[in-house]
PDB file of N, CA and C in Angstrom:
ATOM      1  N   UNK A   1      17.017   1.096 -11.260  1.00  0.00           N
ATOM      2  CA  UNK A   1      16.233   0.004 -10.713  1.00  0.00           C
ATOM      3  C   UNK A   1      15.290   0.508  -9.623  1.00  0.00           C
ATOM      4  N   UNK A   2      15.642   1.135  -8.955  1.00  0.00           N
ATOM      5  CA  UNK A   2      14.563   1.394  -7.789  1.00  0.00           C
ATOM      6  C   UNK A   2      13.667   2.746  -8.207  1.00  0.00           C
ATOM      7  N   UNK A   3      14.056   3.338  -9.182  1.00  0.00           N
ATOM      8  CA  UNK A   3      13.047   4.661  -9.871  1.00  0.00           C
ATOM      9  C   UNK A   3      11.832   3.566 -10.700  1.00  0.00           C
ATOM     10  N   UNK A   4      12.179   2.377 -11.279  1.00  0.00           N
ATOM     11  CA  UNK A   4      11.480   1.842 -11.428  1.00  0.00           C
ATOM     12  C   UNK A   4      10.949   1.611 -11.076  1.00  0.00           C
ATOM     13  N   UNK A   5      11.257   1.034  -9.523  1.00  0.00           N
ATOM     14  CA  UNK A   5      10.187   0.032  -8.542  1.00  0.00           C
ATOM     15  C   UNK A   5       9.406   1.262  -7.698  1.00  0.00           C
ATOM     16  N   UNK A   6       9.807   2.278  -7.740  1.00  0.00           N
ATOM     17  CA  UNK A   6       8.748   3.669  -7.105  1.00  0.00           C
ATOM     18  C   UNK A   6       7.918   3.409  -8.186  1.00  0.00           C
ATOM     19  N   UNK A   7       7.973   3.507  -9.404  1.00  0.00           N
ATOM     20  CA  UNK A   7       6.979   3.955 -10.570  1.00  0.00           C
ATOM     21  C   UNK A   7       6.334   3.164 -10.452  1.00  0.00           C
ATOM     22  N   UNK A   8       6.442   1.386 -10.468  1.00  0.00           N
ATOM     23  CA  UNK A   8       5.957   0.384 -10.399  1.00  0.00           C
ATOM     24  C   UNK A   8       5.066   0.490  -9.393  1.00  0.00           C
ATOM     25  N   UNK A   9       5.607   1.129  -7.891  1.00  0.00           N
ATOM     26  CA  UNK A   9       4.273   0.906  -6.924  1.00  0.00           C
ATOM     27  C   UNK A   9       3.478   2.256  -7.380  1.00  0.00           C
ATOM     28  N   UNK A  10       3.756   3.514  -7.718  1.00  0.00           N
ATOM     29  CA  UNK A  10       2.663   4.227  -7.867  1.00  0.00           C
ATOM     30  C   UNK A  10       1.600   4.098  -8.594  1.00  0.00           C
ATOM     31  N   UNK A  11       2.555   3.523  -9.714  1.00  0.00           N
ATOM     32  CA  UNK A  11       1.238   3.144 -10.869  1.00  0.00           C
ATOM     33  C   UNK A  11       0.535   2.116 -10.249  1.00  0.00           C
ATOM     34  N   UNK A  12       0.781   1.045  -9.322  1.00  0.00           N
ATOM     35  CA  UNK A  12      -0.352   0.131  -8.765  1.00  0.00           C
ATOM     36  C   UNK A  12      -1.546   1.026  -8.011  1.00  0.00           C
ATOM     37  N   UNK A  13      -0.842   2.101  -7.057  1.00  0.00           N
ATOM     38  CA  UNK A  13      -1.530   2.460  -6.406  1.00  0.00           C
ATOM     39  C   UNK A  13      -2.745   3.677  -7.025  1.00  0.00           C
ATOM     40  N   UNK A  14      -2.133   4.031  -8.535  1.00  0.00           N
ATOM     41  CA  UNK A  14      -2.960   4.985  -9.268  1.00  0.00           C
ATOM     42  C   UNK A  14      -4.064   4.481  -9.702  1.00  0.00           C
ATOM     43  N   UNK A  15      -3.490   3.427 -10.069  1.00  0.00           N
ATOM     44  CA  UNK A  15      -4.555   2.813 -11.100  1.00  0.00           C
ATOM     45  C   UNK A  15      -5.496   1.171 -10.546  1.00  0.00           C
ATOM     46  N   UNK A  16      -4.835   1.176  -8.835  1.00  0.00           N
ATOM     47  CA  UNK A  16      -5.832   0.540  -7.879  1.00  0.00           C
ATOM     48  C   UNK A  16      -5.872  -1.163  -8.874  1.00  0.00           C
ATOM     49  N   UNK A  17      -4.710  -1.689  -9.167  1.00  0.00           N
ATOM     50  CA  UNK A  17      -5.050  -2.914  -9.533  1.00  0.00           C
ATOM     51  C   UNK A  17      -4.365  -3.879  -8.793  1.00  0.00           C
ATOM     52  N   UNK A  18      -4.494  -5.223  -9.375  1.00  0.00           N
ATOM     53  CA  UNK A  18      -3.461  -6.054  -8.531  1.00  0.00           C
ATOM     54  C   UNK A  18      -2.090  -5.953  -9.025  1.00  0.00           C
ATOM     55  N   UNK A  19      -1.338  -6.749  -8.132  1.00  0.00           N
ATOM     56  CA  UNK A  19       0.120  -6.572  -8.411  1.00  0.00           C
ATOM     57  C   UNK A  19       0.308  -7.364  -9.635  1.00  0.00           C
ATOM     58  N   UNK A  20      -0.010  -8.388  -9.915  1.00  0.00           N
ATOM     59  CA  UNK A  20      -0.136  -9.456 -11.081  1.00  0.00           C
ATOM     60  C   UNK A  20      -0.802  -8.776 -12.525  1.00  0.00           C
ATOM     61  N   UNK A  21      -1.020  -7.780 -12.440  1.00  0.00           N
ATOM     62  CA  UNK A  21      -1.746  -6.796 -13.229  1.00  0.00           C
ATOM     63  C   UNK A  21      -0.244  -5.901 -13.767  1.00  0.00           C
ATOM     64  N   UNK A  22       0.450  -5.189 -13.235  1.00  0.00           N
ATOM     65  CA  UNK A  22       1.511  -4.666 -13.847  1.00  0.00           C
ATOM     66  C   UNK A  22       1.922  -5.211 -14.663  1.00  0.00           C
ATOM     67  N   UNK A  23       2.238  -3.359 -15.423  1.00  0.00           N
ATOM     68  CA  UNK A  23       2.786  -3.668 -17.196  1.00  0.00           C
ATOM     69  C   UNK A  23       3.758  -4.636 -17.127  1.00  0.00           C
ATOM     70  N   UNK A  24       4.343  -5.077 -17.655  1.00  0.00           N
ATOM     71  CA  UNK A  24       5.664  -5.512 -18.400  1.00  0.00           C
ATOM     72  C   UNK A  24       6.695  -4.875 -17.637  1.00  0.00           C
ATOM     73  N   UNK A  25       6.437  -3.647 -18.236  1.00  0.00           N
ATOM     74  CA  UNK A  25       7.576  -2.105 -18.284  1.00  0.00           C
ATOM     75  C   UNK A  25       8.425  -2.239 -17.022  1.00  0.00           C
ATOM     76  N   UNK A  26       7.472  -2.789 -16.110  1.00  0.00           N
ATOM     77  CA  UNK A  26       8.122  -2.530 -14.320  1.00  0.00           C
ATOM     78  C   UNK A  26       8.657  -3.774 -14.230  1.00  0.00           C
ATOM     79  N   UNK A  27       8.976  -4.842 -15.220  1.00  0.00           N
ATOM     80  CA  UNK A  27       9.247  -6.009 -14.683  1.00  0.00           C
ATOM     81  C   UNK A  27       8.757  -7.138 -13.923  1.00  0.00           C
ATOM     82  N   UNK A  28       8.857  -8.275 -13.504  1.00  0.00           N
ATOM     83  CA  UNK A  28       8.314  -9.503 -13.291  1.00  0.00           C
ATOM     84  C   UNK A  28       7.588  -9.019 -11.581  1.00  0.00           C
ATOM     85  N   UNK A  29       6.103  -8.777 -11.814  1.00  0.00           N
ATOM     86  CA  UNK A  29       5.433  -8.217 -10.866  1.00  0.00           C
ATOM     87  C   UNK A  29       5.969  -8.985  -9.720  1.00  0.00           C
ATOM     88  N   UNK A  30       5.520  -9.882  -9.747  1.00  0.00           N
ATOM     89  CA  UNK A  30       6.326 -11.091  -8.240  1.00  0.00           C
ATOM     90  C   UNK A  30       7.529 -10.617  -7.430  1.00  0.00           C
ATOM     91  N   UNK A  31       8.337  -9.555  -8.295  1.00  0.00           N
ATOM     92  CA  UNK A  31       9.889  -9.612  -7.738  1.00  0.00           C
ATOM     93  C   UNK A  31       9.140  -7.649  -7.262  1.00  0.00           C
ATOM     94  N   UNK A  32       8.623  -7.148  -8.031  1.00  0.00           N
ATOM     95  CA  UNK A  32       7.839  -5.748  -7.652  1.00  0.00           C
ATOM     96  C   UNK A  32       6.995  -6.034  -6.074  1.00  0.00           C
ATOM     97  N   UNK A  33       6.146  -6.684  -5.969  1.00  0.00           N
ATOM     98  CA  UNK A  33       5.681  -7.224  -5.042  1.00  0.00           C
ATOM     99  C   UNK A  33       6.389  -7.584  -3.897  1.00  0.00           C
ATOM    100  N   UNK A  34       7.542  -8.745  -3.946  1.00  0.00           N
ATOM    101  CA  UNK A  34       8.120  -9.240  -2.846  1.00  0.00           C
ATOM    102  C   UNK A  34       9.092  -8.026  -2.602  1.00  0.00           C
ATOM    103  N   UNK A  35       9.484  -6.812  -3.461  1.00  0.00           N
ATOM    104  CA  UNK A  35      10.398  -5.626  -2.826  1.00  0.00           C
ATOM    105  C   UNK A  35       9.529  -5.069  -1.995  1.00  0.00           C
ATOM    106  N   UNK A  36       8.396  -4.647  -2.291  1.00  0.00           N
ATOM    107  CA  UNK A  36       7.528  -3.887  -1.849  1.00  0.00           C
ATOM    108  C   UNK A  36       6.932  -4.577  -0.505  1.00  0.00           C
ATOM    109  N   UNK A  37       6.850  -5.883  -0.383  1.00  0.00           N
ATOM    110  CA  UNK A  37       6.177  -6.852   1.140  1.00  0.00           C
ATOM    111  C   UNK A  37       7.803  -6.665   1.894  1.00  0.00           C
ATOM    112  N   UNK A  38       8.797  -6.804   1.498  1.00  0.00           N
ATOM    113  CA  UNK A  38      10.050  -6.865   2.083  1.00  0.00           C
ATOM    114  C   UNK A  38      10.250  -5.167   2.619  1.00  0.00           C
ATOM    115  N   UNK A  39      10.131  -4.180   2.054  1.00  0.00           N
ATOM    116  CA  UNK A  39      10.580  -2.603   2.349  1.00  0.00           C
ATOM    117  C   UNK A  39       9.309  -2.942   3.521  1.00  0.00           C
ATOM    118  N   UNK A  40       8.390  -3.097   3.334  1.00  0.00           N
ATOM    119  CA  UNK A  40       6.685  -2.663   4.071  1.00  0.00           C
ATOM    120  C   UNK A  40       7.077  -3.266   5.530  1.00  0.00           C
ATOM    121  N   UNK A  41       7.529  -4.818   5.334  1.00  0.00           N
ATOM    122  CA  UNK A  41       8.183  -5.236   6.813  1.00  0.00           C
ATOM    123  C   UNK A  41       8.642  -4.727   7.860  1.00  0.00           C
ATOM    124  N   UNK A  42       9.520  -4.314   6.931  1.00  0.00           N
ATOM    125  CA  UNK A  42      10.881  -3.811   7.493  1.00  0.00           C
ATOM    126  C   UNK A  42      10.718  -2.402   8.250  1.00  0.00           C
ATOM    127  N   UNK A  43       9.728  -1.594   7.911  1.00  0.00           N
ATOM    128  CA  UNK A  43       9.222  -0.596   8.482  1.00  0.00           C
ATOM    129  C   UNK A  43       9.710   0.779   7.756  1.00  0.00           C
ATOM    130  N   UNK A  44      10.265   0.521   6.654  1.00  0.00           N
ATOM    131  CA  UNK A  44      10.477   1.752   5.225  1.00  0.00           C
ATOM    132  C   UNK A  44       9.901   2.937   5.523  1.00  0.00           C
ATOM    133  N   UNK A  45       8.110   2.103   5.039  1.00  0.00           N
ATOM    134  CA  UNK A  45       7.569   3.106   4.640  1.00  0.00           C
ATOM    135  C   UNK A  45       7.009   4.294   6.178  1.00  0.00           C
ATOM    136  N   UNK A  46       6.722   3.159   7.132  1.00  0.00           N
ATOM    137  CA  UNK A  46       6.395   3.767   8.239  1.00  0.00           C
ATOM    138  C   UNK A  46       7.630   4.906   8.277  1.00  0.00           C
ATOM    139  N   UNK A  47       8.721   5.123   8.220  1.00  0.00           N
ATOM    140  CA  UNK A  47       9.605   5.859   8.811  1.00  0.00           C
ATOM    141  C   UNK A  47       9.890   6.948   7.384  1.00  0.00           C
ATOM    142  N   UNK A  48       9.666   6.514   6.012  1.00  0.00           N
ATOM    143  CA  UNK A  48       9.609   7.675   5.681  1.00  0.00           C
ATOM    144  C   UNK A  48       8.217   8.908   5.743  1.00  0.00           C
ATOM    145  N   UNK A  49       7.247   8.171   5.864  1.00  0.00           N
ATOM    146  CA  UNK A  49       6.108   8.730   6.692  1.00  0.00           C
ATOM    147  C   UNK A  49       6.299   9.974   7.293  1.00  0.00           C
ATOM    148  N   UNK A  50       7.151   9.531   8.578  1.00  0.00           N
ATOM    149  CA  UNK A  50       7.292  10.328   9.724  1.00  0.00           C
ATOM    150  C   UNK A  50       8.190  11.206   9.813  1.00  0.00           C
ATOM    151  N   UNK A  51       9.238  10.963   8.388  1.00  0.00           N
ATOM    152  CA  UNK A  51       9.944  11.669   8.198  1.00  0.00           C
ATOM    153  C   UNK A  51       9.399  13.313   7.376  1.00  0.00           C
ATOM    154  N   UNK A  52       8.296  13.130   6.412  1.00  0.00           N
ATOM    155  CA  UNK A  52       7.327  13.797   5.789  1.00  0.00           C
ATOM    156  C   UNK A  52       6.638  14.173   6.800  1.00  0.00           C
ATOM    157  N   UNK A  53       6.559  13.779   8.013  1.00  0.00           N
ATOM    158  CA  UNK A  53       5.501  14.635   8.837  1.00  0.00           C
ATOM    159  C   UNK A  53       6.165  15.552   9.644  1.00  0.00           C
ATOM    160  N   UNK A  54       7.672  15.113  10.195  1.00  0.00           N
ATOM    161  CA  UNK A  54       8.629  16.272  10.200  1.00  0.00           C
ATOM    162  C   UNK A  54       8.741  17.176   9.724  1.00  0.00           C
ATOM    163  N   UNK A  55       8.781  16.916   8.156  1.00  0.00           N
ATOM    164  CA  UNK A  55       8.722  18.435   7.414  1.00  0.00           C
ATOM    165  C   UNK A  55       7.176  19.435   7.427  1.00  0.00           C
ATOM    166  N   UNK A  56       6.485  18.963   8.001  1.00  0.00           N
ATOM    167  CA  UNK A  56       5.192  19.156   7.873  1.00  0.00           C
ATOM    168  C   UNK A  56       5.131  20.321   9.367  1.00  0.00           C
ATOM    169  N   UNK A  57       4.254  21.789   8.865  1.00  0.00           N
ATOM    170  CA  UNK A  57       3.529  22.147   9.845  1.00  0.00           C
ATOM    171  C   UNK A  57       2.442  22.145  10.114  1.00  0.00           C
ATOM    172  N   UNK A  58       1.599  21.202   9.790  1.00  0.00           N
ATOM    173  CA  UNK A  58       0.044  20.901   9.751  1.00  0.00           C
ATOM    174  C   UNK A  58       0.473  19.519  10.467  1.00  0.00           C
ATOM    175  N   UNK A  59       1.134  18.943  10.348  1.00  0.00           N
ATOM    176  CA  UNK A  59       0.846  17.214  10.943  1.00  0.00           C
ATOM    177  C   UNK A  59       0.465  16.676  11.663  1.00  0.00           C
ATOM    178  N   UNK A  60       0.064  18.012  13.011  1.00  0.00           N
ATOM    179  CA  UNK A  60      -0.934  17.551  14.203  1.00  0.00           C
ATOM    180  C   UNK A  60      -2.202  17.723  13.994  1.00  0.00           C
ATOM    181  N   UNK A  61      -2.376  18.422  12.605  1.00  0.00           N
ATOM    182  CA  UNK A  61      -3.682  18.421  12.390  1.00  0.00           C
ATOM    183  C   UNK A  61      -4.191  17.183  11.375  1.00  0.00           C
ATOM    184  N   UNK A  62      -5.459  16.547  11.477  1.00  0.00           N
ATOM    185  CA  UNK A  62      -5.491  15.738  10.556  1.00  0.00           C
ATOM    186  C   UNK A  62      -6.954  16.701   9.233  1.00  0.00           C
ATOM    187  N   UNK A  63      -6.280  16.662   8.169  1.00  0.00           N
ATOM    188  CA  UNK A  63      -7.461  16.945   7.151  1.00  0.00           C
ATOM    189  C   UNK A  63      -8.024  15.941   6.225  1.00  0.00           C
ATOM    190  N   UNK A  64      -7.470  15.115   6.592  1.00  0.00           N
ATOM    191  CA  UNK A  64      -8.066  13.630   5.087  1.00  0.00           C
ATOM    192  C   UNK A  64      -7.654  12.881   5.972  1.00  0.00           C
ATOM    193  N   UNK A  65      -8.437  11.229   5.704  1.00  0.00           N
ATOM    194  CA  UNK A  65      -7.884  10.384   6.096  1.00  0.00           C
ATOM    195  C   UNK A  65      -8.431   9.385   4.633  1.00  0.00           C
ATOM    196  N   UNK A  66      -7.915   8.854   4.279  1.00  0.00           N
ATOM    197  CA  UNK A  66      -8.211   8.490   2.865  1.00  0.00           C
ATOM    198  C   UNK A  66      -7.748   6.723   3.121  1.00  0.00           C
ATOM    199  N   UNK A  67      -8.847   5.789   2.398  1.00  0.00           N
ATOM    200  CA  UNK A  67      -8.791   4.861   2.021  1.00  0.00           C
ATOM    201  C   UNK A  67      -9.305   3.988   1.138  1.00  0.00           C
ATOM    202  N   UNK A  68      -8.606   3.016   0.568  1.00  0.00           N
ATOM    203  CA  UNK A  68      -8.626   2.331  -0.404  1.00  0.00           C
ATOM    204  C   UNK A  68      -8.831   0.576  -0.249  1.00  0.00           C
ATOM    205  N   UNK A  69      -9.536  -0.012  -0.661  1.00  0.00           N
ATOM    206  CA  UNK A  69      -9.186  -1.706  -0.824  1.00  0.00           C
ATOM    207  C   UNK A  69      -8.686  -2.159  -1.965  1.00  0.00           C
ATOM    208  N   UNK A  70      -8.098  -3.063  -2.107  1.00  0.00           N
ATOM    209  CA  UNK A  70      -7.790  -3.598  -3.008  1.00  0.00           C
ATOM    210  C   UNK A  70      -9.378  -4.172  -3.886  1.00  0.00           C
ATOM    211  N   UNK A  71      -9.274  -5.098  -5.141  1.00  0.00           N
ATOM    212  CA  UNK A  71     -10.291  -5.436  -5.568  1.00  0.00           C
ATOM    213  C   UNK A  71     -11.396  -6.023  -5.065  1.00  0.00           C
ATOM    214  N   UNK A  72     -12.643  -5.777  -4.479  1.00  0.00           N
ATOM    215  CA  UNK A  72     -13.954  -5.609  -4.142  1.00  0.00           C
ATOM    216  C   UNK A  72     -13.853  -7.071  -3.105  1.00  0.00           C
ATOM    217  N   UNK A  73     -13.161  -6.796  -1.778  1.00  0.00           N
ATOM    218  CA  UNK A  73     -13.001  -8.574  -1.000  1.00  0.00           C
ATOM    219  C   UNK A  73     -13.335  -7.483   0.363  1.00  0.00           C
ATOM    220  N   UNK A  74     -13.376  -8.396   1.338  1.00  0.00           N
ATOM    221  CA  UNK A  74     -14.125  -7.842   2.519  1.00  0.00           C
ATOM    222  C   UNK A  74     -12.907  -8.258   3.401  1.00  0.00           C
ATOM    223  N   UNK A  75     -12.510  -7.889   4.707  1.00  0.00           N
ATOM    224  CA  UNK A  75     -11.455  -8.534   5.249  1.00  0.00           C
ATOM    225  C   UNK A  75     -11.998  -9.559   5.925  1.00  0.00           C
ATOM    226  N   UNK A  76     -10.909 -11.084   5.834  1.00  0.00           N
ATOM    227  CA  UNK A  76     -11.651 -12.258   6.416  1.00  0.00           C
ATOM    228  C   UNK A  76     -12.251 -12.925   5.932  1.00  0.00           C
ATOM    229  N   UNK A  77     -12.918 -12.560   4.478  1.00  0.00           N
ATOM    230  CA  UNK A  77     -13.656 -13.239   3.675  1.00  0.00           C
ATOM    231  C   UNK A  77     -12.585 -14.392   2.820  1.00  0.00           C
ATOM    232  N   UNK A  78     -13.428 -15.721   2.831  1.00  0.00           N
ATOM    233  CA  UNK A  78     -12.901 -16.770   1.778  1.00  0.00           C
ATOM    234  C   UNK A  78     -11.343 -16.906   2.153  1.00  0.00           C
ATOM    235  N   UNK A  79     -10.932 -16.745   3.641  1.00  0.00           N
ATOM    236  CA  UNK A  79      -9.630 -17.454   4.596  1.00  0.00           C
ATOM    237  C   UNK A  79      -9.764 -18.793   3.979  1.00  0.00           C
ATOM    238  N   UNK A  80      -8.262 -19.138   3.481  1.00  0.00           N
ATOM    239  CA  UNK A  80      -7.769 -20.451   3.563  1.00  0.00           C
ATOM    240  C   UNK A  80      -7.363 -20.683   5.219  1.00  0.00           C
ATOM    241  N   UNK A  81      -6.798 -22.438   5.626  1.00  0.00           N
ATOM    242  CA  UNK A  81      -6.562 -22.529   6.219  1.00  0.00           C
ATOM    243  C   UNK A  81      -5.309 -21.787   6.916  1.00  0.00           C
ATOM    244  N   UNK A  82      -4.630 -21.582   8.482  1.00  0.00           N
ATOM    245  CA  UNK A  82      -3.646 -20.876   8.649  1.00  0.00           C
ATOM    246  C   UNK A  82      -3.126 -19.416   8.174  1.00  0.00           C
ATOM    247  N   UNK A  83      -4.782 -18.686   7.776  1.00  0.00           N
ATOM    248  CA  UNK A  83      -4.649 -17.529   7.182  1.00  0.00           C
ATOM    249  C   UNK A  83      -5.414 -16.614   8.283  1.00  0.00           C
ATOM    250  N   UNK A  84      -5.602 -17.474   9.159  1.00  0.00           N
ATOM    251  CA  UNK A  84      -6.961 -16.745  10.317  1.00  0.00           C
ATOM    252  C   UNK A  84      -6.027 -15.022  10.841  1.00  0.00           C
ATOM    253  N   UNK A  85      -4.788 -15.038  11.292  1.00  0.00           N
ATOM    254  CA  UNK A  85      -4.621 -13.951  11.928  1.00  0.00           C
ATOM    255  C   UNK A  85      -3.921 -12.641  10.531  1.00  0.00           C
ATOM    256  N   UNK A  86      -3.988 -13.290   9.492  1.00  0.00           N
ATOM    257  CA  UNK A  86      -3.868 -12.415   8.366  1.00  0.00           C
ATOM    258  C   UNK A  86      -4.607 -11.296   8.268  1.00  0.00           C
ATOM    259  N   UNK A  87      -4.714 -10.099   7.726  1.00  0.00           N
ATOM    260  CA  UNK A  87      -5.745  -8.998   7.533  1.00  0.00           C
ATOM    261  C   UNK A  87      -5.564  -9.025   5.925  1.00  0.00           C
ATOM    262  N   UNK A  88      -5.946 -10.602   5.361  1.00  0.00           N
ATOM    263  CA  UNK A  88      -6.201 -10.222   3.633  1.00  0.00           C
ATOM    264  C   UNK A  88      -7.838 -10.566   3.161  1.00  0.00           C
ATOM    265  N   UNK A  89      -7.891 -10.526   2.454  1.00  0.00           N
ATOM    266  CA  UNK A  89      -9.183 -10.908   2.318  1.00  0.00           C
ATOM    267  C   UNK A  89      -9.201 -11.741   1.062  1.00  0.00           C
ATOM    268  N   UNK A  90     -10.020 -12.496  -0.067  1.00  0.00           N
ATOM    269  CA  UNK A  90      -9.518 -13.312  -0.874  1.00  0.00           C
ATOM    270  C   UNK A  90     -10.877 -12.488  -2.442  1.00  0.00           C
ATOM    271  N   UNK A  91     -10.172 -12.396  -3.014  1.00  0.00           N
ATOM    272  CA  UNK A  91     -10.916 -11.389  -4.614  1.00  0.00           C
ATOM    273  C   UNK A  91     -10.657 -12.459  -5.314  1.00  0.00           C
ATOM    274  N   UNK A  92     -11.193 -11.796  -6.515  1.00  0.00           N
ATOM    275  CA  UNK A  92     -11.100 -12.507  -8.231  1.00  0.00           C
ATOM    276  C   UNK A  92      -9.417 -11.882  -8.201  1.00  0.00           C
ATOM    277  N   UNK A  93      -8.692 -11.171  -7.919  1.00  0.00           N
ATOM    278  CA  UNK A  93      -7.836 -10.273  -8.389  1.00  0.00           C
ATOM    279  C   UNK A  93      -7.011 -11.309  -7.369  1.00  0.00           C
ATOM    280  N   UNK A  94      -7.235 -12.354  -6.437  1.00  0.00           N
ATOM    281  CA  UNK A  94      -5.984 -12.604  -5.375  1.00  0.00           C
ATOM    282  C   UNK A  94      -6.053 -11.889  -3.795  1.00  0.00           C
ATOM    283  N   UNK A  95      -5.199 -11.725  -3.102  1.00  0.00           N
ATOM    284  CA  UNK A  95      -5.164 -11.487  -1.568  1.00  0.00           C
ATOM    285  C   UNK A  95      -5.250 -10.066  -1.960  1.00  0.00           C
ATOM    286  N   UNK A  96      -5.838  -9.038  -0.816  1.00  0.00           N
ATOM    287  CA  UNK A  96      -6.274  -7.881  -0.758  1.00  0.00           C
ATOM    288  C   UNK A  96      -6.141  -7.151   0.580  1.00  0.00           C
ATOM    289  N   UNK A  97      -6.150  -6.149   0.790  1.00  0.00           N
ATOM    290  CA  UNK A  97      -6.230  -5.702   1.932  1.00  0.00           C
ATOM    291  C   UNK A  97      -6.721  -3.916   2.151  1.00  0.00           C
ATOM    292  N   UNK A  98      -7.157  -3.908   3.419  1.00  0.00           N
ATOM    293  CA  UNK A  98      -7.382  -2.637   3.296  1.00  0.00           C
ATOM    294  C   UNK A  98      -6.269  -1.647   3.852  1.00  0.00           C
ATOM    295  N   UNK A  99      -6.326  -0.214   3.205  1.00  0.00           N
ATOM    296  CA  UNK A  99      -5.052   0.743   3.283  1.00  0.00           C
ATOM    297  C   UNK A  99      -5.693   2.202   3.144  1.00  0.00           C
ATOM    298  N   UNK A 100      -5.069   2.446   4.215  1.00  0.00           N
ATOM    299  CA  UNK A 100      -5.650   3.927   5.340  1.00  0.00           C
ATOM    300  C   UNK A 100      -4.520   4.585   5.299  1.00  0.00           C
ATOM    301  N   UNK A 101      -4.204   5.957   4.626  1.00  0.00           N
ATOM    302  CA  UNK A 101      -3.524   6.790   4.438  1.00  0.00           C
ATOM    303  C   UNK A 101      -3.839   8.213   5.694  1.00  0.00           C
ATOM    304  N   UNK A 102      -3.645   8.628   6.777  1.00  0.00           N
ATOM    305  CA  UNK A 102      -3.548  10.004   7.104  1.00  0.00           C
ATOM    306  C   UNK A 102      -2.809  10.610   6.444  1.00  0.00           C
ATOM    307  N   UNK A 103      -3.228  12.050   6.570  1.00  0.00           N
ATOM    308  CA  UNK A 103      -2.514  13.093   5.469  1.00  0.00           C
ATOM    309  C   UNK A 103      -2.702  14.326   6.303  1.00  0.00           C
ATOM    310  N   UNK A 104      -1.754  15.292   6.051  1.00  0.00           N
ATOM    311  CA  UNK A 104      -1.620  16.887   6.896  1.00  0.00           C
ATOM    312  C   UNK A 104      -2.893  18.054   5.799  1.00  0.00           C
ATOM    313  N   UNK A 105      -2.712  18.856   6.621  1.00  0.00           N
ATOM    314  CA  UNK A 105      -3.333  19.740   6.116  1.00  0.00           C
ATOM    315  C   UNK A 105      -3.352  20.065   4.816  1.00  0.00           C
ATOM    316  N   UNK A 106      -1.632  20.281   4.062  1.00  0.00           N
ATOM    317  CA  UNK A 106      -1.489  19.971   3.079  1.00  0.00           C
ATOM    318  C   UNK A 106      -1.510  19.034   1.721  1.00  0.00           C
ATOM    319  N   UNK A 107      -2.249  17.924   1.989  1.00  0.00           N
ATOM    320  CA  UNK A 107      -2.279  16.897   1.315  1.00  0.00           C
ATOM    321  C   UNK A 107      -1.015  15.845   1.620  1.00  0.00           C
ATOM    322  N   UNK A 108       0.134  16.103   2.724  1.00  0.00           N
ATOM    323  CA  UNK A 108       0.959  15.505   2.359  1.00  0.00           C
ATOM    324  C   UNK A 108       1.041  14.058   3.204  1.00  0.00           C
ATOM    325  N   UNK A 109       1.323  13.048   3.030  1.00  0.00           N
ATOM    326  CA  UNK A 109       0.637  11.718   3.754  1.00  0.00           C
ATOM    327  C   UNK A 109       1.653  11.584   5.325  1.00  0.00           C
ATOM    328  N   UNK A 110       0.884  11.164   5.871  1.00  0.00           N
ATOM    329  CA  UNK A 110       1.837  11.101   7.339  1.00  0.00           C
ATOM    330  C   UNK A 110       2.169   9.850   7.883  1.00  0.00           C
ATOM    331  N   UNK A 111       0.692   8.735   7.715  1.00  0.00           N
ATOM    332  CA  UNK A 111       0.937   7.464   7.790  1.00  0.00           C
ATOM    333  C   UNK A 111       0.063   6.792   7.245  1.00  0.00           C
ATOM    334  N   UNK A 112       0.602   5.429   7.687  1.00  0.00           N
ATOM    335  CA  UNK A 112      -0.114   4.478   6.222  1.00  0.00           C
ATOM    336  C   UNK A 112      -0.158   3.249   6.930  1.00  0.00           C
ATOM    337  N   UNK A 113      -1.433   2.671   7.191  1.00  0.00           N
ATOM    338  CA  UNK A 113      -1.724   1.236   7.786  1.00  0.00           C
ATOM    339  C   UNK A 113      -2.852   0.347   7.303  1.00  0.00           C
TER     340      UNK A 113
END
């Protein structure tokens, strides 16, 4: 179950679509999604991050900083009500956001916001 739900988020993140977009294969995207908003909370990913930058002897150096949006939305754009302090923005594809990867010398990622 959870080799799944890794595969499930990489392939979102490979192939840059929405979550509502996943195959089948990974199961009922909604429940892929709410693991993935629930781990992200909780501060998961931040800490395995930092755990990868531990292993890292480049990590004070930065060589990439790499980012991505979700499908073509601007942040802030087309807010419903009570969405003002959100950082989503509103697409054809649904809520969006933008995502900023640092990475070490080696390509290897350090953090993610």
């Amino acid at each position: 179950m959870t080799f799944c739900f890794l595969r499930a988020v990489h392939y979102f993140t490979v192939h840059n679509i929405t979550w509502r977009a996943l195959p089948l294969d990974f199961g009922n995207w909604n429940s892929v999604w709410k693991r993935f908003s629930r781990l992200s909370n909780s501060g998961v990913f931040e800490a395995f991050f930092e755990a990868l930058a531990g292993l890292s002897e480049t990590a004070g150096i930065i060589q990439m900083f790499d980012s991505n949006r979700g499908p073509g939305s601007c942040l802030g754009s087309g807010l419903q009500r009570g969405q003002q302090n959100e950082a989503l923005g509103r697409s054809k594809g649904g809520f969006s956001c933008k995502i900023h990867i640092k990475c070490d010398l080696e390509g290897l990622p350090l953090a993610l916001t």
